[in-house]
Protein backbone atom coordinates (compact mmCIF):
# COMPACT_ATOMS: atom_id res chain seq x y z
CA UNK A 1 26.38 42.46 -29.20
CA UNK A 2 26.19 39.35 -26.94
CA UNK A 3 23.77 36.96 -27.43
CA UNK A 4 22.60 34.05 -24.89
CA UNK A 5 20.88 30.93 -25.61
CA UNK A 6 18.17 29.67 -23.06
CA UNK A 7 17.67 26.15 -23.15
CA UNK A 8 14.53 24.95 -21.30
CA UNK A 9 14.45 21.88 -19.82
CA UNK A 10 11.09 19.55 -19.66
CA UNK A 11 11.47 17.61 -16.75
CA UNK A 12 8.71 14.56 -16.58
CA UNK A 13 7.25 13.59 -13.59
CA UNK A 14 5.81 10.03 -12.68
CA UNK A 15 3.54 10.44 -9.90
CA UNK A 16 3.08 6.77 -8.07
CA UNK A 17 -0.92 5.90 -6.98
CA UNK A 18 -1.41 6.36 -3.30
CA UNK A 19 -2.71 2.93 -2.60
CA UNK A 20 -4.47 -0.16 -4.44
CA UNK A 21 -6.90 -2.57 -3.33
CA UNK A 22 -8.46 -6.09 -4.61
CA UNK A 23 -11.40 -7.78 -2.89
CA UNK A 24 -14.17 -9.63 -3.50
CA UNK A 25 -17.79 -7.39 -2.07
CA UNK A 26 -21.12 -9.13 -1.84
CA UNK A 27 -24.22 -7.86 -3.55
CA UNK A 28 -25.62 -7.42 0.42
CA UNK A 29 -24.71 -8.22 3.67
CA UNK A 30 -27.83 -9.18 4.85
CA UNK A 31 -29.18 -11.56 2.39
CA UNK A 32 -28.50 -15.27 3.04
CA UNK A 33 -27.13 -15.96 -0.74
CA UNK A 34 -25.77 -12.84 -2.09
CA UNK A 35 -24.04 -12.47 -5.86
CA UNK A 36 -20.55 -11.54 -5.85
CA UNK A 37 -18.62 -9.25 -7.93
CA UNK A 38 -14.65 -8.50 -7.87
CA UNK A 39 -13.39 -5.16 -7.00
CA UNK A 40 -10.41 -3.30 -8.60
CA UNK A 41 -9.46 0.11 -7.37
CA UNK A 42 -6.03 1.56 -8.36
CA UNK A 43 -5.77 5.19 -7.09
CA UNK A 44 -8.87 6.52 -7.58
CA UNK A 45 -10.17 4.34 -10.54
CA UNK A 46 -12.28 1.56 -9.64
CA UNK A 47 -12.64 -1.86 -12.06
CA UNK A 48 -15.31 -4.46 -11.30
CA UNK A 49 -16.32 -7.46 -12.87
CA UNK A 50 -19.44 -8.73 -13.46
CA UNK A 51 -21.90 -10.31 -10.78
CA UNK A 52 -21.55 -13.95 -9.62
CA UNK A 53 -23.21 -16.10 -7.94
CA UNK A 54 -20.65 -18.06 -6.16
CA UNK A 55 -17.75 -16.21 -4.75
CA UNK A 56 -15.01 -18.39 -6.16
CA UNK A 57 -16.38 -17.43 -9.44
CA UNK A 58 -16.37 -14.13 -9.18
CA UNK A 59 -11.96 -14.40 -6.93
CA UNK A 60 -11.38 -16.44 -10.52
CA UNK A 61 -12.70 -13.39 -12.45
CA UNK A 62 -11.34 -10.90 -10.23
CA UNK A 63 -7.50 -12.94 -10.93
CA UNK A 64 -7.88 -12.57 -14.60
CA UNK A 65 -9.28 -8.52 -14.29
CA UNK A 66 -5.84 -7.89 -12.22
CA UNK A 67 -4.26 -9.78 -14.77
CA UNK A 68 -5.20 -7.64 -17.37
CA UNK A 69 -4.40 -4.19 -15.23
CA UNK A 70 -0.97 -5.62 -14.70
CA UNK A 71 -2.11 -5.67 -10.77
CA UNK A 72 0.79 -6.88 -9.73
CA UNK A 73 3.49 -4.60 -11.06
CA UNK A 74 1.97 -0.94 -10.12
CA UNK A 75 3.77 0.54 -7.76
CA UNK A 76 2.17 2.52 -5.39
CA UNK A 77 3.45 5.24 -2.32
CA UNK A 78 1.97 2.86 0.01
CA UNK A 79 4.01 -0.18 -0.90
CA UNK A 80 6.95 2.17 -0.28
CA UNK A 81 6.11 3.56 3.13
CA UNK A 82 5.90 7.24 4.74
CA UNK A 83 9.42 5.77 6.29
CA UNK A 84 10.99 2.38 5.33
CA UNK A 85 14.04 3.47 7.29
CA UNK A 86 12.17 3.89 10.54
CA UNK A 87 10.53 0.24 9.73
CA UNK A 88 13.12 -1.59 9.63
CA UNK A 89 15.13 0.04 12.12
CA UNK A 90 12.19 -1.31 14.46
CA UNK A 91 12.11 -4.71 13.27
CA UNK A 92 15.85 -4.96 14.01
CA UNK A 93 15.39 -4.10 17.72
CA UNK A 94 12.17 -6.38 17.71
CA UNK A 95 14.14 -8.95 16.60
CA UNK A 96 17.79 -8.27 18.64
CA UNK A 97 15.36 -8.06 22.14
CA UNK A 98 14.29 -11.57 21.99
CA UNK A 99 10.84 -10.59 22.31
CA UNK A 100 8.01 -12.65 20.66
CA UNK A 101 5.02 -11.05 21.87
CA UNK A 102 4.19 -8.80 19.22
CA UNK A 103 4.57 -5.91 21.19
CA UNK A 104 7.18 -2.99 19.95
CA UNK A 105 6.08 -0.51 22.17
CA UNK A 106 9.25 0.32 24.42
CA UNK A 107 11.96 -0.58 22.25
CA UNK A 108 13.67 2.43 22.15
CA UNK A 109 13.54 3.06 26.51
CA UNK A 110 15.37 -0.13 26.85
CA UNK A 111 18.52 0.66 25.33
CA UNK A 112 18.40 4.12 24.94
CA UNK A 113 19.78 6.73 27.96
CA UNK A 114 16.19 9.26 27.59
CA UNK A 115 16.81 12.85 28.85
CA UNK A 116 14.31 14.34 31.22
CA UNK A 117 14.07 17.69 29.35
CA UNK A 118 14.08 18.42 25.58
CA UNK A 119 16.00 21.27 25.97
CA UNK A 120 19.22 19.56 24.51
């Protein structure tokens, strides 16, 4: 009689946030001497502090709440980029054409032989 053995394996996955954000947002827009607060959001969890009424009160406060979320060091998808590669493959022709217009439409057509059908 045989006998086999299964051995499972528990795999952990890290999912990174999708984005982050840190601002400052005003109480209103359309009073003349709004309170400020400072805004937090990491994924979909938002963190704000309490209301100020100066602003650089409330960007000190805001400094010591990203402290305390470690800010700084969460990684999220948007830091990486839907594709680096393509990025700085870009930013090397940018910089290789001379150009210094801020323009990178057109890189590609100036050193590139472009077919006239996509059947290829």
């Amino acid at each position: 009689m045989e006998t086999s053995s299964i051995t499972l394996v528990q795999t952990e996955t890290s999912s990174k946030v999708a984005s982050k954000i840190s601002q400052i947002i005003p109480s209103s827009w359309h009073v003349a001497d709004p309170k400020y607060a400072g805004h937090v959001r990491i994924g979909s969890d938002n963190y704000f502090t309490e209301w100020f009424d100066s602003r650089e009160e409330a960007e000190l406060e805001r400094r010591c709440l990203e402290k305390r979320l470690s800010y700084e060091l969460i990684k999220t998808v948007e830091d990486e980029g839907y594709y680096p590669e393509r990025a700085k493959l870009v930013e090397e022709k940018y910089q290789s054409s001379g150009r210094t217009n801020s323009l990178y439409t057109g890189l590609n057509t100036e050193d590139v032989n472009i077919p006239n059908s996509t059947s290829n």
